[in-house]
C-alpha atoms as a PDB file:
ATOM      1  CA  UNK A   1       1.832  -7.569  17.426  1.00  0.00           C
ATOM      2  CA  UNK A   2      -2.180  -6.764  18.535  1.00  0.00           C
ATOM      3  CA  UNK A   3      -4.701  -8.372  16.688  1.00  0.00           C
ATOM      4  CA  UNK A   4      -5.492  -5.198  15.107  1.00  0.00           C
ATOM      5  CA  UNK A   5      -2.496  -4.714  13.424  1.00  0.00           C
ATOM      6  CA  UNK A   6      -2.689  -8.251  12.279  1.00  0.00           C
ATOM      7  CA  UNK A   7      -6.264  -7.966  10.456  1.00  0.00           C
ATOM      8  CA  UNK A   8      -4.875  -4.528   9.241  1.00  0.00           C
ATOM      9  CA  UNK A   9      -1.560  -6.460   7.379  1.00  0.00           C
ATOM     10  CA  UNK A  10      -3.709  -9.362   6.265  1.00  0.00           C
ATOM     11  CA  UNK A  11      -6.491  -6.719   4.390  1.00  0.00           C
ATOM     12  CA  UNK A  12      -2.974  -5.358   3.001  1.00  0.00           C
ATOM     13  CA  UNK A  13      -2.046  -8.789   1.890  1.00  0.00           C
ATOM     14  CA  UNK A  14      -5.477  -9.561   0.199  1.00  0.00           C
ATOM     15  CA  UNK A  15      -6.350  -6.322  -1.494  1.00  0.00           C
ATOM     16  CA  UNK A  16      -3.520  -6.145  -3.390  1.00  0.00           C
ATOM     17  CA  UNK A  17      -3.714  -9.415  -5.345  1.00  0.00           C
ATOM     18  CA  UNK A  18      -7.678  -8.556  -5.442  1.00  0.00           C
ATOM     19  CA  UNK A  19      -7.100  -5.521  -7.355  1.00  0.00           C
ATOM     20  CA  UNK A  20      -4.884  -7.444  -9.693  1.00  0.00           C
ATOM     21  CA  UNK A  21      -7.151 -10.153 -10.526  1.00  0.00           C
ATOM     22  CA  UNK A  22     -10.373  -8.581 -10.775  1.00  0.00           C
ATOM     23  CA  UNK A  23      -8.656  -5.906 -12.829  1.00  0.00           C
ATOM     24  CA  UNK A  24      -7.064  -8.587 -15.520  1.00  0.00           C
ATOM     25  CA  UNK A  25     -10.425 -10.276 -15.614  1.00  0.00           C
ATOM     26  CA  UNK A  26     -12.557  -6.922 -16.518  1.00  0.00           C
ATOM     27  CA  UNK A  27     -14.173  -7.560 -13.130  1.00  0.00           C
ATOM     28  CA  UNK A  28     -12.921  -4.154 -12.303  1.00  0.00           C
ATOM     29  CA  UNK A  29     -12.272  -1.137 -14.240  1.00  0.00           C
ATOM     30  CA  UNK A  30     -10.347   2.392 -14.143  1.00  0.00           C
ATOM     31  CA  UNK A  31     -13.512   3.937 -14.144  1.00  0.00           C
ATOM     32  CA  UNK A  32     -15.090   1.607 -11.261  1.00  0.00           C
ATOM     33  CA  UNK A  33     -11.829   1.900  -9.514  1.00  0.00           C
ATOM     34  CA  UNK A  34     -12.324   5.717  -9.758  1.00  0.00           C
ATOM     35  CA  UNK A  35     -15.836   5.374  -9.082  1.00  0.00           C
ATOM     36  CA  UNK A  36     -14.502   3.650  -5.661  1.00  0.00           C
ATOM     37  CA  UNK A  37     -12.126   6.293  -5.061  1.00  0.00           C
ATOM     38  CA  UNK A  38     -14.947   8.846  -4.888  1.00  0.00           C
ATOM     39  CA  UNK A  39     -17.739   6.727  -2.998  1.00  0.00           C
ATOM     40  CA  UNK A  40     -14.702   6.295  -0.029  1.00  0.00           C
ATOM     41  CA  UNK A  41     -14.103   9.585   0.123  1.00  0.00           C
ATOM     42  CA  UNK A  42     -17.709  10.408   0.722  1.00  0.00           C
ATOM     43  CA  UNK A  43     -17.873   7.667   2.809  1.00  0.00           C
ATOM     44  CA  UNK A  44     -14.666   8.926   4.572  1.00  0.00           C
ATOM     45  CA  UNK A  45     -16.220  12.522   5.586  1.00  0.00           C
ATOM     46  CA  UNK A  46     -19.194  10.957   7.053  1.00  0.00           C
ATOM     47  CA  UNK A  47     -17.934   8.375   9.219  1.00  0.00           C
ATOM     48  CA  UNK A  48     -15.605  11.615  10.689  1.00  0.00           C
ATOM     49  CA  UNK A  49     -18.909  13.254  11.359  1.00  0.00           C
ATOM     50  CA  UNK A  50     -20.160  10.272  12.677  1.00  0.00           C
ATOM     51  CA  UNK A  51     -22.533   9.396  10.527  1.00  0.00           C
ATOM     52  CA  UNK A  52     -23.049   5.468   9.100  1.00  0.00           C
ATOM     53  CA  UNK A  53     -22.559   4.198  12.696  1.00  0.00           C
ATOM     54  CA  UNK A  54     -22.363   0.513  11.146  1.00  0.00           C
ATOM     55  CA  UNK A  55     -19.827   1.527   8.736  1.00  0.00           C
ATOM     56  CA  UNK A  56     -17.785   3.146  11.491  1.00  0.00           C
ATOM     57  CA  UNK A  57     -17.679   0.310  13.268  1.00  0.00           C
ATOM     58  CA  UNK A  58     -16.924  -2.390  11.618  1.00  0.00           C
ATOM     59  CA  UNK A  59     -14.092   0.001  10.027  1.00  0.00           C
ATOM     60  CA  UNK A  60     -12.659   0.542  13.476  1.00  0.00           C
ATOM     61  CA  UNK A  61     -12.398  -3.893  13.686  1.00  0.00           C
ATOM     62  CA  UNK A  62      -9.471  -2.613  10.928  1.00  0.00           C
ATOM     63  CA  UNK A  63      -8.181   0.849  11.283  1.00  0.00           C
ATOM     64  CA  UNK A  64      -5.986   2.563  13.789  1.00  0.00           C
ATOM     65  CA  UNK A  65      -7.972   4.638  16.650  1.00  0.00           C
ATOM     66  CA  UNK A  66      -6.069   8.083  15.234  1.00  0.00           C
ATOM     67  CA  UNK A  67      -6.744   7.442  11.929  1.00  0.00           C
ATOM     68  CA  UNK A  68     -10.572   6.510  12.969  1.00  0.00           C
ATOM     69  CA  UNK A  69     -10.857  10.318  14.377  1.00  0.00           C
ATOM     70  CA  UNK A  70      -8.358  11.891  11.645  1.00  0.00           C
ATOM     71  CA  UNK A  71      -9.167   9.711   8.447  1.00  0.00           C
ATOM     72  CA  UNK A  72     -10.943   7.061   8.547  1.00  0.00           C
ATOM     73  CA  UNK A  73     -10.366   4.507   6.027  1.00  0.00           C
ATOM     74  CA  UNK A  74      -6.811   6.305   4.900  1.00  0.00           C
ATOM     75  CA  UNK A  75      -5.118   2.979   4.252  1.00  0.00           C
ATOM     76  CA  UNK A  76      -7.907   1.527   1.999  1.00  0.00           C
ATOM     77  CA  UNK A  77      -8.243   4.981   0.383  1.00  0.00           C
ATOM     78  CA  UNK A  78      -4.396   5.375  -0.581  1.00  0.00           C
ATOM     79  CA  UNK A  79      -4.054   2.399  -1.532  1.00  0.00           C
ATOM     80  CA  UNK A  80      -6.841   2.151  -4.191  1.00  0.00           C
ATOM     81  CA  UNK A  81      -5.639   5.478  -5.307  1.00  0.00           C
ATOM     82  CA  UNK A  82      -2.328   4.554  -5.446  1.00  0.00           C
ATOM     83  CA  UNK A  83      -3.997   1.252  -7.661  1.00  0.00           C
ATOM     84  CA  UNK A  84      -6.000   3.591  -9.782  1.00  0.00           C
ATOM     85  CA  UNK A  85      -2.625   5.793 -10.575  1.00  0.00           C
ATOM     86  CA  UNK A  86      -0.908   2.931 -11.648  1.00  0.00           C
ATOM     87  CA  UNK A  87      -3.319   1.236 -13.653  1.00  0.00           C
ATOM     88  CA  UNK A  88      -3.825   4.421 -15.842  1.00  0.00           C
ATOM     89  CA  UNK A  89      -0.571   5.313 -16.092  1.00  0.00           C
ATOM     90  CA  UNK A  90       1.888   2.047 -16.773  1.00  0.00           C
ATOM     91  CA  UNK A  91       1.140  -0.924 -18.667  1.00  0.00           C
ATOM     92  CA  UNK A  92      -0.469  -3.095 -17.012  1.00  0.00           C
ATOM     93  CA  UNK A  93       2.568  -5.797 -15.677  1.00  0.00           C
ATOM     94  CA  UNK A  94       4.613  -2.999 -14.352  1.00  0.00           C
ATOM     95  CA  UNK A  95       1.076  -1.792 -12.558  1.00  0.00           C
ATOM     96  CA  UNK A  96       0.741  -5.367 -11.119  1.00  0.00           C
ATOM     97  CA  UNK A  97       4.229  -5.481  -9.979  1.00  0.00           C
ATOM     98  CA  UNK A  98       4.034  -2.329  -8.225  1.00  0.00           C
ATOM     99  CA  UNK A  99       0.584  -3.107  -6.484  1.00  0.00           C
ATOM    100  CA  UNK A 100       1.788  -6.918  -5.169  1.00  0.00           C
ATOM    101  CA  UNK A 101       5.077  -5.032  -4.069  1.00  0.00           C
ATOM    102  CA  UNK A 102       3.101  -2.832  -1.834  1.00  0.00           C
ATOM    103  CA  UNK A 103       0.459  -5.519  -0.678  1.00  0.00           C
ATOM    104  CA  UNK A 104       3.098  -8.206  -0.144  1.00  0.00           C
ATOM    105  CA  UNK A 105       6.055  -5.587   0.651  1.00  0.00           C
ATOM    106  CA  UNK A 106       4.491  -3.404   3.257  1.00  0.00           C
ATOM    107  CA  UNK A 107       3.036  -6.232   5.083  1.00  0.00           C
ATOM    108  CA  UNK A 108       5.866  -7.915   5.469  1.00  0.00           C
ATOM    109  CA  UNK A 109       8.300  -4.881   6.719  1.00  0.00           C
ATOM    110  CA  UNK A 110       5.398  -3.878   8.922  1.00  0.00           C
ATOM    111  CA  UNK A 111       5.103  -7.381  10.566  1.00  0.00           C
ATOM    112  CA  UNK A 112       9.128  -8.324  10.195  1.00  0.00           C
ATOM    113  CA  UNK A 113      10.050  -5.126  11.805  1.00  0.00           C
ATOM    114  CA  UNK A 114       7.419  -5.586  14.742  1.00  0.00           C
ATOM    115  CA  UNK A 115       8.489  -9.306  15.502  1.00  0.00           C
ATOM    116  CA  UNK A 116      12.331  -8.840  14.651  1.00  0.00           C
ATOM    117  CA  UNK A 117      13.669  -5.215  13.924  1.00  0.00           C
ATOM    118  CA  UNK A 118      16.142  -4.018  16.253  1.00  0.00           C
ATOM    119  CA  UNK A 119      17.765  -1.635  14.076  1.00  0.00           C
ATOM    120  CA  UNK A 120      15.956   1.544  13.920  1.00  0.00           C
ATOM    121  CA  UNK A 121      16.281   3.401  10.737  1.00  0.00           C
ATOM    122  CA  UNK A 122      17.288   7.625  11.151  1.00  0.00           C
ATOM    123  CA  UNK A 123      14.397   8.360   8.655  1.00  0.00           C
ATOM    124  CA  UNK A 124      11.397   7.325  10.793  1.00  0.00           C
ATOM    125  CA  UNK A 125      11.612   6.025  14.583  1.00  0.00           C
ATOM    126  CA  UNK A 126       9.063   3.057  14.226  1.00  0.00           C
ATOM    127  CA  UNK A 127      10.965   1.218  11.121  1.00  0.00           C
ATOM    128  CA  UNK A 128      13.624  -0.248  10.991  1.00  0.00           C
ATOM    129  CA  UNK A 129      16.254  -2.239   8.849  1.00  0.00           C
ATOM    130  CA  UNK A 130      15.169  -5.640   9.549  1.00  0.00           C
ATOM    131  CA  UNK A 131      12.007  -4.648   8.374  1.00  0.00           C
ATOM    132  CA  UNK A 132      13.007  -2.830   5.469  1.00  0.00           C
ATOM    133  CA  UNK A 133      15.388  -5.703   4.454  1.00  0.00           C
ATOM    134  CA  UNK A 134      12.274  -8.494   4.848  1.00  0.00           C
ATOM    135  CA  UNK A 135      10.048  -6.206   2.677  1.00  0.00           C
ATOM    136  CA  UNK A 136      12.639  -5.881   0.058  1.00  0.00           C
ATOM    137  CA  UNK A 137      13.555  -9.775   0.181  1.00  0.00           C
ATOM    138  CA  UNK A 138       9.551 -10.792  -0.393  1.00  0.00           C
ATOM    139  CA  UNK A 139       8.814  -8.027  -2.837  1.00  0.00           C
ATOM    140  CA  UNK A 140      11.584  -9.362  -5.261  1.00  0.00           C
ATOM    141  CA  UNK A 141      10.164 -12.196  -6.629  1.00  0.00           C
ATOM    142  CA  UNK A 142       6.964 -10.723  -6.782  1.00  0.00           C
ATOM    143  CA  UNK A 143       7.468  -8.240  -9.047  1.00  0.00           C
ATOM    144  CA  UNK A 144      10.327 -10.337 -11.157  1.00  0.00           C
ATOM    145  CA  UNK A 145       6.544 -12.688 -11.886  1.00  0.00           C
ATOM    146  CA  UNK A 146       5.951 -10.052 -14.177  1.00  0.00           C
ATOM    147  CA  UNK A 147       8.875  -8.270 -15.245  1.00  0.00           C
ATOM    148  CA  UNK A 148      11.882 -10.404 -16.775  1.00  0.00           C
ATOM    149  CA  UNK A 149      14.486  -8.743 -15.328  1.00  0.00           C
ATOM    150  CA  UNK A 150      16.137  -9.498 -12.152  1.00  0.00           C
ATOM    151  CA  UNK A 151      18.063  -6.539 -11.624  1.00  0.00           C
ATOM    152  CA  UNK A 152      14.717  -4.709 -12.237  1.00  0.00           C
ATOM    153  CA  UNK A 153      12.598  -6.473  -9.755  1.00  0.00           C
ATOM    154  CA  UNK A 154      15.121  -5.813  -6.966  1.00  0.00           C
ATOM    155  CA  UNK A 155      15.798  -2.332  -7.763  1.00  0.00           C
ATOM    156  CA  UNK A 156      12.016  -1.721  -7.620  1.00  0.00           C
ATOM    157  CA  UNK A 157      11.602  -3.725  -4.507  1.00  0.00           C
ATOM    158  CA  UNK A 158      14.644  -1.613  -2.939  1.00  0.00           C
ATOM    159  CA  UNK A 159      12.738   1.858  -4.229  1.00  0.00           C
ATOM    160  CA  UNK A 160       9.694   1.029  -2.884  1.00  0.00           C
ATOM    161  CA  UNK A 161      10.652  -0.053   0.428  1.00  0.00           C
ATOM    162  CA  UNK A 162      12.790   2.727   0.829  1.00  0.00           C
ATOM    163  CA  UNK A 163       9.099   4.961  -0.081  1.00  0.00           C
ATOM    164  CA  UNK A 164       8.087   3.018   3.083  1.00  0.00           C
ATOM    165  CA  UNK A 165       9.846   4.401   5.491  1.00  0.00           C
ATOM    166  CA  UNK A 166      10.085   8.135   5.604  1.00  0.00           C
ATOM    167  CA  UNK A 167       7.109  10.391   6.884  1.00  0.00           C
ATOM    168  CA  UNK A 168       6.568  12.583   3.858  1.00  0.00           C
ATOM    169  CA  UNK A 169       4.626  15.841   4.277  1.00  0.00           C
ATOM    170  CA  UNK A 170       3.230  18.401   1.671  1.00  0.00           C
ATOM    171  CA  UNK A 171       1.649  21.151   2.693  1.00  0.00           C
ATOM    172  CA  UNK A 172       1.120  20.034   6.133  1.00  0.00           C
ATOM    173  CA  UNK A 173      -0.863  16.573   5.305  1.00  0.00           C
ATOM    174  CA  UNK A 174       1.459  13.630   5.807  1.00  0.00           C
ATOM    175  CA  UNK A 175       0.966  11.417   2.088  1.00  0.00           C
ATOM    176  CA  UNK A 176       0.504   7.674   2.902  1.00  0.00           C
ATOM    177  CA  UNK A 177       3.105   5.462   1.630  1.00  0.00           C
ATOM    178  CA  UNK A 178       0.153   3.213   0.598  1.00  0.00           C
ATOM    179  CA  UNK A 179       0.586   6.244  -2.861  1.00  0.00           C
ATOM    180  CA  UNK A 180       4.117   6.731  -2.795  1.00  0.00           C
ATOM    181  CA  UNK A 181       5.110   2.928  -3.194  1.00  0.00           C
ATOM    182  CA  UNK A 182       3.028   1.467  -6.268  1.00  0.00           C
ATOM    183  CA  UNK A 183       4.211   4.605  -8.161  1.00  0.00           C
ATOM    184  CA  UNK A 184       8.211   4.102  -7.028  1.00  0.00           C
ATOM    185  CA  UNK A 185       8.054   0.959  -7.966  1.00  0.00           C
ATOM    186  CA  UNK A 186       5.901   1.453 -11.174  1.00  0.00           C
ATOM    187  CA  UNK A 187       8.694   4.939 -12.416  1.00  0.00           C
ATOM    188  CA  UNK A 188      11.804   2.907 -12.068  1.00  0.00           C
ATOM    189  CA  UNK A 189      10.621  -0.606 -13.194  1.00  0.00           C
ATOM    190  CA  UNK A 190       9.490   1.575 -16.267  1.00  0.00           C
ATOM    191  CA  UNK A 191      13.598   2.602 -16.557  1.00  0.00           C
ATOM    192  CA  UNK A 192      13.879  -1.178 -17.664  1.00  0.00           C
ATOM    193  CA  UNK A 193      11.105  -1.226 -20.298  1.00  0.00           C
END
């Protein structure tokens, strides 16, 4: 694994739990969250038309070179989104389920399938089932912290991984897994409630 995709798995594993905590301390809010949304966005366009030079760069110490030139800051983006959407949507233990499962769960398939997948899944050529199965394995007690059921917290675990893998496309743009896992995992652990 490169030393970029390293500092990009440990941001994953950080921001996750960061979101969580500052949230259930008031540190952040939906509307600061939001507010966040926005300013990267901006921030998003002018790095692509290379403007904030500083910004770029020390963005590029974290992001993927086709990303830089496509979408810069994508992963950071989606994933707050995918935060926000969560947040204001579910109460708030399903919401930090569904946000560790992604920080903790998408790491872990990313780096488990790099150092140790052999299996290659038919839905995307770089994951595969070793990967898939290490994501789901970490992201079950994870979410079971904050939802009492067991059979909950793996069936959310197994959604959400499963949101991983697949390239999904609307209209053309490709939609980041960093959105489509928080809010598998946050529909079917609400099922259980």
């Amino acid at each position: 694994m490169s030393a970029l995709e390293i500092r990009r798995q440990l941001i994953h594993l950080l921001y996750g739990p960061s979101i969580v905590v500052l949230y259930h301390y008031h540190f952040l809010t939906l509307p600061i969250l939001f507010g966040i949304i926005i300013g990267g966005s901006a921030m998003s366009i002018l790095i692509k038309r290379q403007r904030l030079g500083l910004i770029r760069r020390f963005l590029s110490f974290f992001e993927r070179d086709h990303h830089m030139e496509s979408f810069p800051g994508r992963g950071v983006l989606f994933f707050t989104i995918g935060a926000f959407l969560v947040l204001l949507l579910f109460q708030e233990t399903i919401a930090y389920a569904s946000i560790l499962i992604l920080s903790v769960g998408d790491a872990a398939t990313n780096m488990a399938g790099r150092y140790f997948g052999k299996i290659k899944t038919r839905v995307h050529p770089t994951k595969t089932m070793e990967g898939t199965l290490i994501g789901i394995l970490v992201s079950i007690p994870v979410a079971y912290f904050f939802v009492p059921h067991f059979f909950a917290a793996f069936a959310a675990s197994c959604i959400a991984m499963f949101l991983e893998m697949p390239s999904i496309q609307l209209f053309g743009f490709e939609i980041d897994d960093n959105l489509l896992v928080p809010l598998g995992a946050s529909v079917t652990l609400s099922l259980f409630n």
